[in-house]
PDB file of N, CA and C in Angstrom:
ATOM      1  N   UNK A   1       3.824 153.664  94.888  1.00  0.00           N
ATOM      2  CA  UNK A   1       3.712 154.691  93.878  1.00  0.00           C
ATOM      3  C   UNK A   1       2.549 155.611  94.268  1.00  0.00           C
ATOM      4  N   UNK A   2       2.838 157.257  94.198  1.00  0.00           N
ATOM      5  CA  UNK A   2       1.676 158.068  94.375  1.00  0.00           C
ATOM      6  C   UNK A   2       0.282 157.613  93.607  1.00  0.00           C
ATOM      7  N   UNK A   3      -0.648 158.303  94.228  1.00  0.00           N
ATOM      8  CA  UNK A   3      -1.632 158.232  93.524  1.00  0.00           C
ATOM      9  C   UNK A   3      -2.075 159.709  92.980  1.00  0.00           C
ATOM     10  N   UNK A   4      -2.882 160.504  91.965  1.00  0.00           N
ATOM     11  CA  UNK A   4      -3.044 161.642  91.933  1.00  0.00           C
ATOM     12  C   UNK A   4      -3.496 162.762  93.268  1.00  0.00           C
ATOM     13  N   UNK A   5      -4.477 161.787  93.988  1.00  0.00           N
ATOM     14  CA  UNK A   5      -4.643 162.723  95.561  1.00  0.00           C
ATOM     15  C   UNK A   5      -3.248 162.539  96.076  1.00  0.00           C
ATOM     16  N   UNK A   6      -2.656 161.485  96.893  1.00  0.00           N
ATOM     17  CA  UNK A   6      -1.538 161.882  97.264  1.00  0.00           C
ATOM     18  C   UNK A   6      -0.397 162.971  96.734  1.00  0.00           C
ATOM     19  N   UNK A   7      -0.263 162.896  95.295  1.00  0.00           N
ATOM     20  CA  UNK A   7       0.270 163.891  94.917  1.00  0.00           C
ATOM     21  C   UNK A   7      -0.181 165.385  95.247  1.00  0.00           C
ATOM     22  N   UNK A   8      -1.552 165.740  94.987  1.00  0.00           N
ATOM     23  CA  UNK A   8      -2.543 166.994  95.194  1.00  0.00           C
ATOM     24  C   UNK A   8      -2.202 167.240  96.731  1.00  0.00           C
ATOM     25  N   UNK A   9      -2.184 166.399  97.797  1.00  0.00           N
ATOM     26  CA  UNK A   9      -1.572 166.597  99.021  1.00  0.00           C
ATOM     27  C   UNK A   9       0.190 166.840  99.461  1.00  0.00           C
ATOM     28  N   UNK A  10       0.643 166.872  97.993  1.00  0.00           N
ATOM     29  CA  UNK A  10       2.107 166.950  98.786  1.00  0.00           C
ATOM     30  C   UNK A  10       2.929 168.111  98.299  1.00  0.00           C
ATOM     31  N   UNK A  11       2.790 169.279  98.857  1.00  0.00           N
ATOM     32  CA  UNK A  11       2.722 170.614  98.542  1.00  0.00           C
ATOM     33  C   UNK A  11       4.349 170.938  97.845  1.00  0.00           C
ATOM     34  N   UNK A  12       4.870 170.269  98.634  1.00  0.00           N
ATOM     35  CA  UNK A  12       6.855 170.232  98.346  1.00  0.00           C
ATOM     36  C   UNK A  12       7.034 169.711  96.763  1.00  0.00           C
ATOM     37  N   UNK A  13       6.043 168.496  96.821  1.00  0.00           N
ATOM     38  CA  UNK A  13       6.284 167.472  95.389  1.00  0.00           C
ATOM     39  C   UNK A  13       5.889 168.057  94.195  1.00  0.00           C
ATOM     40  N   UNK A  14       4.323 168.766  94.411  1.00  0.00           N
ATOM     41  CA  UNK A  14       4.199 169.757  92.935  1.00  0.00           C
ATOM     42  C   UNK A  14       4.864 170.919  93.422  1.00  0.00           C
ATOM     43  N   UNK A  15       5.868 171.701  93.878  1.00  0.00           N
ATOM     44  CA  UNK A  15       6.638 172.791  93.777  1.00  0.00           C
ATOM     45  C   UNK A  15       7.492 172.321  93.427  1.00  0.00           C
ATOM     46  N   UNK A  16       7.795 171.083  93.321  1.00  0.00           N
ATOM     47  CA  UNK A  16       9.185 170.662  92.544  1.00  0.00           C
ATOM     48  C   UNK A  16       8.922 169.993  91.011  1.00  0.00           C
ATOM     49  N   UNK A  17       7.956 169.865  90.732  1.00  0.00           N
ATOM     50  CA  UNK A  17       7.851 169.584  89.016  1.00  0.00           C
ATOM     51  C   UNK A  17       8.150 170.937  88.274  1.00  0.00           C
ATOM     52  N   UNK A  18       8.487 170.228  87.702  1.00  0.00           N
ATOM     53  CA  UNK A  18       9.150 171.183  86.300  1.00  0.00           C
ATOM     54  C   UNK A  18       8.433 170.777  85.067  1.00  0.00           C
ATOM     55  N   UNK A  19       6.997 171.672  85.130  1.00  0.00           N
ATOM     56  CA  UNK A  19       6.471 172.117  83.957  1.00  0.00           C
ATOM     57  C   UNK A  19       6.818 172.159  82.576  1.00  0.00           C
ATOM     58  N   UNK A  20       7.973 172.428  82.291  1.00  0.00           N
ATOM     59  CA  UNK A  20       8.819 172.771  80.884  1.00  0.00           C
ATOM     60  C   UNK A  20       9.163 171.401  80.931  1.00  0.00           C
ATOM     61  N   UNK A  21       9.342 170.736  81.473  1.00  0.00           N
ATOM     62  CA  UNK A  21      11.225 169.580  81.230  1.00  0.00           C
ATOM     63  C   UNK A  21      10.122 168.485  80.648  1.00  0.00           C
ATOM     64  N   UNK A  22      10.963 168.350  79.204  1.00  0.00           N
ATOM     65  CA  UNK A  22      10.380 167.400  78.406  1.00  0.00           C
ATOM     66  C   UNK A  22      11.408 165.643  78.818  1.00  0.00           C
ATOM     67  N   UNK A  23      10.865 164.409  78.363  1.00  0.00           N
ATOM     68  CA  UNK A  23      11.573 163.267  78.287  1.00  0.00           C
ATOM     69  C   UNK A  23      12.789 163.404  77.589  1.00  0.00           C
ATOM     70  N   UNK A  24      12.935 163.937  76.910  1.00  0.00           N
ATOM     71  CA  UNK A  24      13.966 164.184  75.891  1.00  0.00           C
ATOM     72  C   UNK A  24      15.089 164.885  77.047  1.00  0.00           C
ATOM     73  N   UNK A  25      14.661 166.374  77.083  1.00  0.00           N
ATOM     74  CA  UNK A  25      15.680 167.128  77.621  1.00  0.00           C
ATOM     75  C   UNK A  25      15.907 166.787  79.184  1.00  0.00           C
ATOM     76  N   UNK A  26      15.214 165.786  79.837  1.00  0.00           N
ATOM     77  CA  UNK A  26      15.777 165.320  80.974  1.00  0.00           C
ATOM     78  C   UNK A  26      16.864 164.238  80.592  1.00  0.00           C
ATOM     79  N   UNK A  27      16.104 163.605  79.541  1.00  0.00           N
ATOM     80  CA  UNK A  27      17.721 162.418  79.735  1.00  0.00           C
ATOM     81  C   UNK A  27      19.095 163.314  79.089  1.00  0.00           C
ATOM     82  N   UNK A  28      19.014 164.281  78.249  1.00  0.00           N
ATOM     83  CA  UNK A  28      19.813 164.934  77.461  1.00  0.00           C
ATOM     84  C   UNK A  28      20.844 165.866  78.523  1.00  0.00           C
ATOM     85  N   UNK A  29      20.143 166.054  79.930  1.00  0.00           N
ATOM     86  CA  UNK A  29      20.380 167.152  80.829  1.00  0.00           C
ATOM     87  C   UNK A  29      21.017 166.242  81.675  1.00  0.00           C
ATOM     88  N   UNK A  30      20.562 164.936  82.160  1.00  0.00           N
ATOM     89  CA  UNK A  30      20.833 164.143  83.511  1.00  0.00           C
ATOM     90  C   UNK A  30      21.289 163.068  82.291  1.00  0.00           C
ATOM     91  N   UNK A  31      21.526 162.092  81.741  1.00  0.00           N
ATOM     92  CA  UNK A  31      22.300 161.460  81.120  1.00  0.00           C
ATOM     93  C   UNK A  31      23.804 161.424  80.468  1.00  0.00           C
ATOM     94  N   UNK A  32      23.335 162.706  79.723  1.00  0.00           N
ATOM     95  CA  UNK A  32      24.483 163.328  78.805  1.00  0.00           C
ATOM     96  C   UNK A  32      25.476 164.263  79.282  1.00  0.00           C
ATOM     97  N   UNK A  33      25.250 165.197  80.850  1.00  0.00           N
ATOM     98  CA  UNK A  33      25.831 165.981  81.307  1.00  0.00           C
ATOM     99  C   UNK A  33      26.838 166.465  81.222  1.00  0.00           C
ATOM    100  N   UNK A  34      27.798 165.608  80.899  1.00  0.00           N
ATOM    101  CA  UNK A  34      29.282 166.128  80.628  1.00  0.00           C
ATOM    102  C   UNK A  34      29.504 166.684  79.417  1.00  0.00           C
ATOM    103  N   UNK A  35      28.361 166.471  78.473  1.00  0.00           N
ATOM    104  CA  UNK A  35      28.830 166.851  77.074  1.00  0.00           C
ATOM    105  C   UNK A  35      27.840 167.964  76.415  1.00  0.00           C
ATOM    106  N   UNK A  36      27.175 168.730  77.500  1.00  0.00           N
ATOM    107  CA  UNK A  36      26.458 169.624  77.096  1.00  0.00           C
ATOM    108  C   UNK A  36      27.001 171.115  76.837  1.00  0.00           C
ATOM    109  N   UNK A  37      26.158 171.962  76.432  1.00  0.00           N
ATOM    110  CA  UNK A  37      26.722 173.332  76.563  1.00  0.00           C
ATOM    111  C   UNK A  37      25.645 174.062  77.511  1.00  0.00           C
ATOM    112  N   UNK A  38      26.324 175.315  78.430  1.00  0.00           N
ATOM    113  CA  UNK A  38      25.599 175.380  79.659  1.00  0.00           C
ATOM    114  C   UNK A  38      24.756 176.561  79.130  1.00  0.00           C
ATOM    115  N   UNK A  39      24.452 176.696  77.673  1.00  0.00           N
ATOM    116  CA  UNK A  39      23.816 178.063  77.960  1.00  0.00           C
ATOM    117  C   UNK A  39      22.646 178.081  77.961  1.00  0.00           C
ATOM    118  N   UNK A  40      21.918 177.507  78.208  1.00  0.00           N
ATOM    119  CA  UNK A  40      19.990 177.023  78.321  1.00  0.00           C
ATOM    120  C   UNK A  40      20.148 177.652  79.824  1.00  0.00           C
ATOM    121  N   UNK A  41      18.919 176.732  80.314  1.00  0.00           N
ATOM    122  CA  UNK A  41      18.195 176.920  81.633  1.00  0.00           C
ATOM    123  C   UNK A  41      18.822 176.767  82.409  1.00  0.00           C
ATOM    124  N   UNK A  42      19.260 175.195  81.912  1.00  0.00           N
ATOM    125  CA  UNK A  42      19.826 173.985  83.261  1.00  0.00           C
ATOM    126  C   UNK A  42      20.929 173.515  83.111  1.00  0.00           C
ATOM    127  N   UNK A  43      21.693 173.638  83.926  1.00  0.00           N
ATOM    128  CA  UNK A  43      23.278 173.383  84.253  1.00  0.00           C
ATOM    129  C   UNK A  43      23.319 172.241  85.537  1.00  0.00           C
ATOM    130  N   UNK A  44      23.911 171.392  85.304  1.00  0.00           N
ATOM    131  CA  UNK A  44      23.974 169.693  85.549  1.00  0.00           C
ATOM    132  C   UNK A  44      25.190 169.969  86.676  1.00  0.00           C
ATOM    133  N   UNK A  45      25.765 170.169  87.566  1.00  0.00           N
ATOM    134  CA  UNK A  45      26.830 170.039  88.226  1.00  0.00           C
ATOM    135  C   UNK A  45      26.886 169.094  89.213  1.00  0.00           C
ATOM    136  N   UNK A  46      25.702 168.530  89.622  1.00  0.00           N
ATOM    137  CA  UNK A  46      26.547 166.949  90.539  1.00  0.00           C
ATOM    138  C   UNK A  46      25.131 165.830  90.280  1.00  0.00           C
ATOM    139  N   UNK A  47      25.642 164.994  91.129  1.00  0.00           N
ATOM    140  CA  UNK A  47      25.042 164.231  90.933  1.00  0.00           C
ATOM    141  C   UNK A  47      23.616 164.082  91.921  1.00  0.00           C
ATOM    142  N   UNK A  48      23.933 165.264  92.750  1.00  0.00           N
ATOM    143  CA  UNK A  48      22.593 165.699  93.851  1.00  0.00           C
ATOM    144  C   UNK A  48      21.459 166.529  92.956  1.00  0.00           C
ATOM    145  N   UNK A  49      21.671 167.208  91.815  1.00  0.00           N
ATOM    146  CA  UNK A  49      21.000 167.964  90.630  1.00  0.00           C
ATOM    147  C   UNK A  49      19.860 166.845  90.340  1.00  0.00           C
ATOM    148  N   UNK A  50      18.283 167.275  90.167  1.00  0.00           N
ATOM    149  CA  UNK A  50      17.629 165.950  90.136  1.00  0.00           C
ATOM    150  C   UNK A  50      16.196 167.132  89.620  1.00  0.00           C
ATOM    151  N   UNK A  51      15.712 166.734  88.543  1.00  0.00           N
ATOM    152  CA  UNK A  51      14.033 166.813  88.580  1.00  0.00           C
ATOM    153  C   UNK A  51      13.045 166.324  88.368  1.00  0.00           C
ATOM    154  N   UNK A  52      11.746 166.648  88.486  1.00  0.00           N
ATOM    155  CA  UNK A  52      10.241 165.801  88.387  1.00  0.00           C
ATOM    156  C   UNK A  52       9.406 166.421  87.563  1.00  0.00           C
ATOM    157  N   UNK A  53       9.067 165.473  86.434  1.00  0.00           N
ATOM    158  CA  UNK A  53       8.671 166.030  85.260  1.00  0.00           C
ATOM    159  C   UNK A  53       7.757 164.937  84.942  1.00  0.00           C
ATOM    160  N   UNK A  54       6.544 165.469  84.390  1.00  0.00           N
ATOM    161  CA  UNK A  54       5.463 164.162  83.458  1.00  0.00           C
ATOM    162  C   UNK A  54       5.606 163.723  82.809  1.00  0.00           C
ATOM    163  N   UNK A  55       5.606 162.613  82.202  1.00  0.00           N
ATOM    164  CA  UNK A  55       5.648 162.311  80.764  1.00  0.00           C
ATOM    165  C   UNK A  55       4.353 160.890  80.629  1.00  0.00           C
ATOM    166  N   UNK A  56       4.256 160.992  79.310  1.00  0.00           N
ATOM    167  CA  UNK A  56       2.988 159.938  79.215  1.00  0.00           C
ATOM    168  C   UNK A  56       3.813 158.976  77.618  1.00  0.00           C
ATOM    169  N   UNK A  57       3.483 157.779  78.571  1.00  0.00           N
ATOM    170  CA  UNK A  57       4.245 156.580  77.865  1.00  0.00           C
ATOM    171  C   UNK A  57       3.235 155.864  77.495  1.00  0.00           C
ATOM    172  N   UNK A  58       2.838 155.505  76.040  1.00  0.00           N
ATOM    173  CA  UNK A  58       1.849 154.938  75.363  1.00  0.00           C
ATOM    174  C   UNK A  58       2.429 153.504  74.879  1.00  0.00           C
ATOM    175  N   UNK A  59       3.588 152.816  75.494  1.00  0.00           N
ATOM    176  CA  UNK A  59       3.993 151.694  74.913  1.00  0.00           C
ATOM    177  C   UNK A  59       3.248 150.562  75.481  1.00  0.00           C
ATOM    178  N   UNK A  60       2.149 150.687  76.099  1.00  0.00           N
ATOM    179  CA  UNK A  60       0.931 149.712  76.493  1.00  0.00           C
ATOM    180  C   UNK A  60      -0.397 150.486  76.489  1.00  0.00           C
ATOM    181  N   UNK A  61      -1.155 149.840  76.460  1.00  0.00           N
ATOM    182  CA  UNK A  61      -3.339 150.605  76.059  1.00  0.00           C
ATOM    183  C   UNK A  61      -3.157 150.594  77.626  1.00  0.00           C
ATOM    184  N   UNK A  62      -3.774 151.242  78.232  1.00  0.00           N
ATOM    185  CA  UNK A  62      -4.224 152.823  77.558  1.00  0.00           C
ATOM    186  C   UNK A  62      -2.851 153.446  77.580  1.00  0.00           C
ATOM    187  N   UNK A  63      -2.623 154.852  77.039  1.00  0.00           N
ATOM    188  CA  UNK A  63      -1.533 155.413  77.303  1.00  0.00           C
ATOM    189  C   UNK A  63      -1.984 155.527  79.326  1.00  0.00           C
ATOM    190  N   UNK A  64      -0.575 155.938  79.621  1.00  0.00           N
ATOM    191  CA  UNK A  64      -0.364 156.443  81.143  1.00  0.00           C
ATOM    192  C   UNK A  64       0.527 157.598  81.023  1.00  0.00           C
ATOM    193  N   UNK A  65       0.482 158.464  82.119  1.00  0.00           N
ATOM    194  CA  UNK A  65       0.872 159.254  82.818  1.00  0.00           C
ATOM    195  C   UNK A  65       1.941 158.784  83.886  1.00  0.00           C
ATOM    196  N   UNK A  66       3.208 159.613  83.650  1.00  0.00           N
ATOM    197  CA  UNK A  66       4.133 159.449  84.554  1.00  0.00           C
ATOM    198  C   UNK A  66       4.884 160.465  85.432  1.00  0.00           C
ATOM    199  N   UNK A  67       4.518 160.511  86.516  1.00  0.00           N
ATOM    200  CA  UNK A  67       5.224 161.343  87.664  1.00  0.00           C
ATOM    201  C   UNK A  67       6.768 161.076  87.602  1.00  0.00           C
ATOM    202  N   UNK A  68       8.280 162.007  86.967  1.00  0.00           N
ATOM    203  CA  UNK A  68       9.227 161.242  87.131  1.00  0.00           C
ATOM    204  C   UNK A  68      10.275 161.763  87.874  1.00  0.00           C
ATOM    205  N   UNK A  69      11.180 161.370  88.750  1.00  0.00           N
ATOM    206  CA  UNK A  69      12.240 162.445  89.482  1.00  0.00           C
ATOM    207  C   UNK A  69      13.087 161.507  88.699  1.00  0.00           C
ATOM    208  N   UNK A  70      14.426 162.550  88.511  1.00  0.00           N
ATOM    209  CA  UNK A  70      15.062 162.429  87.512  1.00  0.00           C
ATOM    210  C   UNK A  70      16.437 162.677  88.214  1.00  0.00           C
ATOM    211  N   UNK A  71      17.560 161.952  88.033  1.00  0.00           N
ATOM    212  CA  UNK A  71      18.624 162.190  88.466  1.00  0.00           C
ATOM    213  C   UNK A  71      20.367 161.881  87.420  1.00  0.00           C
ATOM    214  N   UNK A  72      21.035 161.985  86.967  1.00  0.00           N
ATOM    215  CA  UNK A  72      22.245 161.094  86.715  1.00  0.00           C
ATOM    216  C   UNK A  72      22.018 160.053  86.877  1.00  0.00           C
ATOM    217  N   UNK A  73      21.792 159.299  87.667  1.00  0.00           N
ATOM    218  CA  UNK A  73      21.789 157.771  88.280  1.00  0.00           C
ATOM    219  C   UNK A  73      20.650 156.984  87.925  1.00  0.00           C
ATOM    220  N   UNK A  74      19.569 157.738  87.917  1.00  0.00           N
ATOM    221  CA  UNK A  74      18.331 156.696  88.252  1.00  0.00           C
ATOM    222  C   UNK A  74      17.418 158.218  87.777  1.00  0.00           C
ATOM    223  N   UNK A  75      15.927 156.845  87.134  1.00  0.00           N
ATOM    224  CA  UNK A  75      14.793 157.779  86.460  1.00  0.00           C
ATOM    225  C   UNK A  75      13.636 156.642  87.683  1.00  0.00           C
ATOM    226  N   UNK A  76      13.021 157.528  88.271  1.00  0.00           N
ATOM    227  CA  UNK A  76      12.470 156.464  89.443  1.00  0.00           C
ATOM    228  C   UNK A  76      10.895 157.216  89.026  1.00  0.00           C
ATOM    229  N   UNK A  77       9.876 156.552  89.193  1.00  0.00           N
ATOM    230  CA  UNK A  77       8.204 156.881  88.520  1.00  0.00           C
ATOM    231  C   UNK A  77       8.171 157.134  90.271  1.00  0.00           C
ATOM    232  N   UNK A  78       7.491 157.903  90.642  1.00  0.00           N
ATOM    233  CA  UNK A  78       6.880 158.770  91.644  1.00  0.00           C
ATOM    234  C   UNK A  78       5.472 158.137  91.806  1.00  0.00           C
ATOM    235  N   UNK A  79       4.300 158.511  90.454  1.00  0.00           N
ATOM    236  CA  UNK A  79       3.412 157.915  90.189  1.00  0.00           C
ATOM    237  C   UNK A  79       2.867 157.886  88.720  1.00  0.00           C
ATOM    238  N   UNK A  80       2.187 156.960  88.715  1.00  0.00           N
ATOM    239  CA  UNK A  80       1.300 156.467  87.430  1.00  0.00           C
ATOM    240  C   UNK A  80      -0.237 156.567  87.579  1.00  0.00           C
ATOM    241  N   UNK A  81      -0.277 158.036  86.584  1.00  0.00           N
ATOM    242  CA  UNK A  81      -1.858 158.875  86.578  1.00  0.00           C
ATOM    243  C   UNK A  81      -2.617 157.857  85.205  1.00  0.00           C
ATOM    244  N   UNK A  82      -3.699 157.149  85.435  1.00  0.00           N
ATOM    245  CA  UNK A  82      -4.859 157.184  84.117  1.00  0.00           C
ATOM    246  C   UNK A  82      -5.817 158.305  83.818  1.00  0.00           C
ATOM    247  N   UNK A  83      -5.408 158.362  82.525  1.00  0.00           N
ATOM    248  CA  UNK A  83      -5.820 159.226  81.777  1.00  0.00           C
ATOM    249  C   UNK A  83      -7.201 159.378  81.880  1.00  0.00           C
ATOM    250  N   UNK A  84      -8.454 160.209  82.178  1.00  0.00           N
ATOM    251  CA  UNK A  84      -9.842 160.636  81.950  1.00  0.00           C
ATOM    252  C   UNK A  84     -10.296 160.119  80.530  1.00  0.00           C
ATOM    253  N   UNK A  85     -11.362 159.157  80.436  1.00  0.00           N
ATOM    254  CA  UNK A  85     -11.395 159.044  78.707  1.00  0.00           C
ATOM    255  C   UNK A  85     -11.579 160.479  77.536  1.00  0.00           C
ATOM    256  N   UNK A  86     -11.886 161.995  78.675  1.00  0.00           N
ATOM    257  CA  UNK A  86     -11.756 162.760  77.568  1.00  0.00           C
ATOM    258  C   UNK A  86     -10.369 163.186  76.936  1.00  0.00           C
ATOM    259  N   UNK A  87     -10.082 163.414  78.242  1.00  0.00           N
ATOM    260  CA  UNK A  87      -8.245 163.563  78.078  1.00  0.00           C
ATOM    261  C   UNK A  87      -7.084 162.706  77.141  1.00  0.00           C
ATOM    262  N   UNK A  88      -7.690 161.136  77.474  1.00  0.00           N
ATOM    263  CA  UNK A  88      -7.249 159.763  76.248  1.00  0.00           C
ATOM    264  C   UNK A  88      -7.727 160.129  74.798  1.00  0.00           C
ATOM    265  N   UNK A  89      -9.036 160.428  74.715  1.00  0.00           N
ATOM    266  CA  UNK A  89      -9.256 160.575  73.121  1.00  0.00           C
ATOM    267  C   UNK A  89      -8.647 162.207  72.736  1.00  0.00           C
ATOM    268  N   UNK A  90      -8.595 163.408  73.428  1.00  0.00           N
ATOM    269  CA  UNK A  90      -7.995 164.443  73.168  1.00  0.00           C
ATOM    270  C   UNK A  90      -6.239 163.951  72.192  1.00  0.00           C
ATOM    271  N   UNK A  91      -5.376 163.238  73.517  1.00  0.00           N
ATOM    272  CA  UNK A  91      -4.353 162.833  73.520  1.00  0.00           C
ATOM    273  C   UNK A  91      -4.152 161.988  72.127  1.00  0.00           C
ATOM    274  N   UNK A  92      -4.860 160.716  71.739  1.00  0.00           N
ATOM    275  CA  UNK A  92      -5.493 160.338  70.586  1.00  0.00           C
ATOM    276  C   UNK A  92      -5.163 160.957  69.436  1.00  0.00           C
ATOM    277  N   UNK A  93      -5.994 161.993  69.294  1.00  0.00           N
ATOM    278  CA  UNK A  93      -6.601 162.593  68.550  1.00  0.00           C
ATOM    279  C   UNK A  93      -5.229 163.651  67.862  1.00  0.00           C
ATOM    280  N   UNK A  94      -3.937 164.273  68.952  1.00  0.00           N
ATOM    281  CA  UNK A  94      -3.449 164.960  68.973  1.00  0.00           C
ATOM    282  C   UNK A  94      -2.336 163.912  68.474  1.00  0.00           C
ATOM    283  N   UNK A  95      -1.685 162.333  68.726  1.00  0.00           N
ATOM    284  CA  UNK A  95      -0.783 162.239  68.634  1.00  0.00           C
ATOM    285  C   UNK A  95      -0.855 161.152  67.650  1.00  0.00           C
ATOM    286  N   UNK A  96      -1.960 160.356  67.410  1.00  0.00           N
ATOM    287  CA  UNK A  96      -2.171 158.995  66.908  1.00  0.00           C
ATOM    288  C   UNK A  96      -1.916 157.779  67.993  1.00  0.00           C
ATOM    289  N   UNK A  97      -1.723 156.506  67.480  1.00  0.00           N
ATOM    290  CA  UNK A  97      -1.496 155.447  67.860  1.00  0.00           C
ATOM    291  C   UNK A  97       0.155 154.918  68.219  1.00  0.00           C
ATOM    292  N   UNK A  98       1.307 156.043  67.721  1.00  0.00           N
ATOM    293  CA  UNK A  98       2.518 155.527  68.161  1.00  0.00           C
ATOM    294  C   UNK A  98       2.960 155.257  68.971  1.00  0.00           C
ATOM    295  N   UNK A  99       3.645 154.649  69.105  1.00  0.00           N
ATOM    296  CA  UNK A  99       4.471 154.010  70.594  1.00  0.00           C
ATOM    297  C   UNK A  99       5.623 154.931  71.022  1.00  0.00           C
ATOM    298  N   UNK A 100       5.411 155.553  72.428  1.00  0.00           N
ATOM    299  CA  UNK A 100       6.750 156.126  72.521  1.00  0.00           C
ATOM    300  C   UNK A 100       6.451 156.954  73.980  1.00  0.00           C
ATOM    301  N   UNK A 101       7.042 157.750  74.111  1.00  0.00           N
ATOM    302  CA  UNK A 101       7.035 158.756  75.383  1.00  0.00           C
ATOM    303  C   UNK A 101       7.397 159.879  74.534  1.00  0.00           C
ATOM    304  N   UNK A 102       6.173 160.814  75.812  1.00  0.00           N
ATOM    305  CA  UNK A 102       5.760 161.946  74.896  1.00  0.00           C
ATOM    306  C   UNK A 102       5.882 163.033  76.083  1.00  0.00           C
ATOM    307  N   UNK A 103       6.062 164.518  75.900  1.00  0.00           N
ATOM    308  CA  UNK A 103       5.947 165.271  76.864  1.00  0.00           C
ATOM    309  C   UNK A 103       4.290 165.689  77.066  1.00  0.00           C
ATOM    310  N   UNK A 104       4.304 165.797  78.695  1.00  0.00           N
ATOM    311  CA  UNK A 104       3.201 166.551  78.932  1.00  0.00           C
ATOM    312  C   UNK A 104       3.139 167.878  78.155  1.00  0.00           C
ATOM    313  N   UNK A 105       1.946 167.942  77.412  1.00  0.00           N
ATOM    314  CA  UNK A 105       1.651 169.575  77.033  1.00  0.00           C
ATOM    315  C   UNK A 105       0.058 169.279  76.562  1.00  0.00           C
ATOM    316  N   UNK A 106      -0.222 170.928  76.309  1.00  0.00           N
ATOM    317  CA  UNK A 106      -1.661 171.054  75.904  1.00  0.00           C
ATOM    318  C   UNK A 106      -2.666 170.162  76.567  1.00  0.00           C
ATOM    319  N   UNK A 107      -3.307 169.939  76.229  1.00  0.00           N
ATOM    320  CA  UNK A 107      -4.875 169.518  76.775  1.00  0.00           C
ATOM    321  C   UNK A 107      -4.432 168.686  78.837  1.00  0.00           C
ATOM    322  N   UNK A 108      -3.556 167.826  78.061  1.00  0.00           N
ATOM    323  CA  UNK A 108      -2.840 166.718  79.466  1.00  0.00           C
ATOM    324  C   UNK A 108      -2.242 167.712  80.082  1.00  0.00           C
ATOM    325  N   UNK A 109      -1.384 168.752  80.447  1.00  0.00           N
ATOM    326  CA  UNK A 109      -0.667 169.478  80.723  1.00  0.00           C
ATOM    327  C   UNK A 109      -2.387 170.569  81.759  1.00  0.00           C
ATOM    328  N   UNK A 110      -2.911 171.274  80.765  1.00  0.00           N
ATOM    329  CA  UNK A 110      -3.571 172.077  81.507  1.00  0.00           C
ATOM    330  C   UNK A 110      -4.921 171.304  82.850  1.00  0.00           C
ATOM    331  N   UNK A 111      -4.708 169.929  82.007  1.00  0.00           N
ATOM    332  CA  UNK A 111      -5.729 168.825  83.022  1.00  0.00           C
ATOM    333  C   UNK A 111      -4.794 168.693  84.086  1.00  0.00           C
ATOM    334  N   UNK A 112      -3.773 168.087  83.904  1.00  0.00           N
ATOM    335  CA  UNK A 112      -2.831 168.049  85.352  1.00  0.00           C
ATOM    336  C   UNK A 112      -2.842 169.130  86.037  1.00  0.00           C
ATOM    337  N   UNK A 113      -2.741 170.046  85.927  1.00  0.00           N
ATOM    338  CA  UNK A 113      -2.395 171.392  86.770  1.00  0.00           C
ATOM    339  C   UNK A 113      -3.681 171.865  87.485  1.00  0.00           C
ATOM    340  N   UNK A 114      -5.035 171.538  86.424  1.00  0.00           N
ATOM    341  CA  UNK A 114      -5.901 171.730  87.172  1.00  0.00           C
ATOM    342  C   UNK A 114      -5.907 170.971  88.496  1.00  0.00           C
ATOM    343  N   UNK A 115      -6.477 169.562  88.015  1.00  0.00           N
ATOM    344  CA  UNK A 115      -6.313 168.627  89.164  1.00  0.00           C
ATOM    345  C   UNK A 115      -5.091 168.400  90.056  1.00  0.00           C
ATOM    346  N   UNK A 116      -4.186 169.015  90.378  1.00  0.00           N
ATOM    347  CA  UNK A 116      -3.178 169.617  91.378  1.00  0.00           C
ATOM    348  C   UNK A 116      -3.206 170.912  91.680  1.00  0.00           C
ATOM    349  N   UNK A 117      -4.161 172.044  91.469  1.00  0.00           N
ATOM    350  CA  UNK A 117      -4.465 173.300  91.889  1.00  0.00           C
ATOM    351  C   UNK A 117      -3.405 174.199  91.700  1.00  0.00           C
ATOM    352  N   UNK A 118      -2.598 173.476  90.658  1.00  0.00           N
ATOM    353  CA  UNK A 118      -1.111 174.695  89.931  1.00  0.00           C
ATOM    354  C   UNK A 118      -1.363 175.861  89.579  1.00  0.00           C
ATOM    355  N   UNK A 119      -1.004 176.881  89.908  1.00  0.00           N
ATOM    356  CA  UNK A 119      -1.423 178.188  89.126  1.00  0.00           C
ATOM    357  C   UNK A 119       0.185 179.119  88.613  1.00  0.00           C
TER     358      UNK A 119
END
């Protein structure tokens, strides 16, 4: 599994995350495919169609960070980022204590991008 430098070194891998793509609308996009309507962004046509998106899964302390490529077939973790304790209590603070998977945004979102030099 990456680590955050390896990731920061792999120029192909952050040009292929997809910023926008929430947990939700990846499984909704790559799960559900046949039963969507095509008029959004993303249109599903084979099974080579695949993206890499963050998400942070709090169903164990601390929450984590997840690097994910995403396909029809298979949801495979890339890597697993720990959270900065400012970034954890931000996150905290913003979502509570529930259990679940959450999309990258705000505070986690503009920290990732920093620390991968996204612009």
């Amino acid at each position: 599994m990456n680590t955050l430098e390896q990731i920061r070194q792999d120029g192909a891998l952050i040009d292929a995350i997809d910023w926008e793509m929430t947990p939700e609308e990846a499984v909704r996009l790559y799960l559900e495919w046949g039963n969507n309507w095509a008029g959004g962004n993303y249109v599903i046509r084979s099974k080579s169609d695949e993206t890499c998106y963050f998400a942070v899964s709090t169903w164990k302390e601390p929450p984590v960070i997840y690097l994910i490529r995403r396909n029809s077939e298979e949801a495979r973790e890339l890597a697993r980022i720990e959270m900065p304790p400012r970034i954890h209590k931000a996150f905290i603070r913003e979502h509570g204590n529930l259990k679940g998977v959450y999309p990258v945004e705000g505070v986690i979102k503009r920290w990732l991008q920093q620390e991968l030099g996204w612009s």
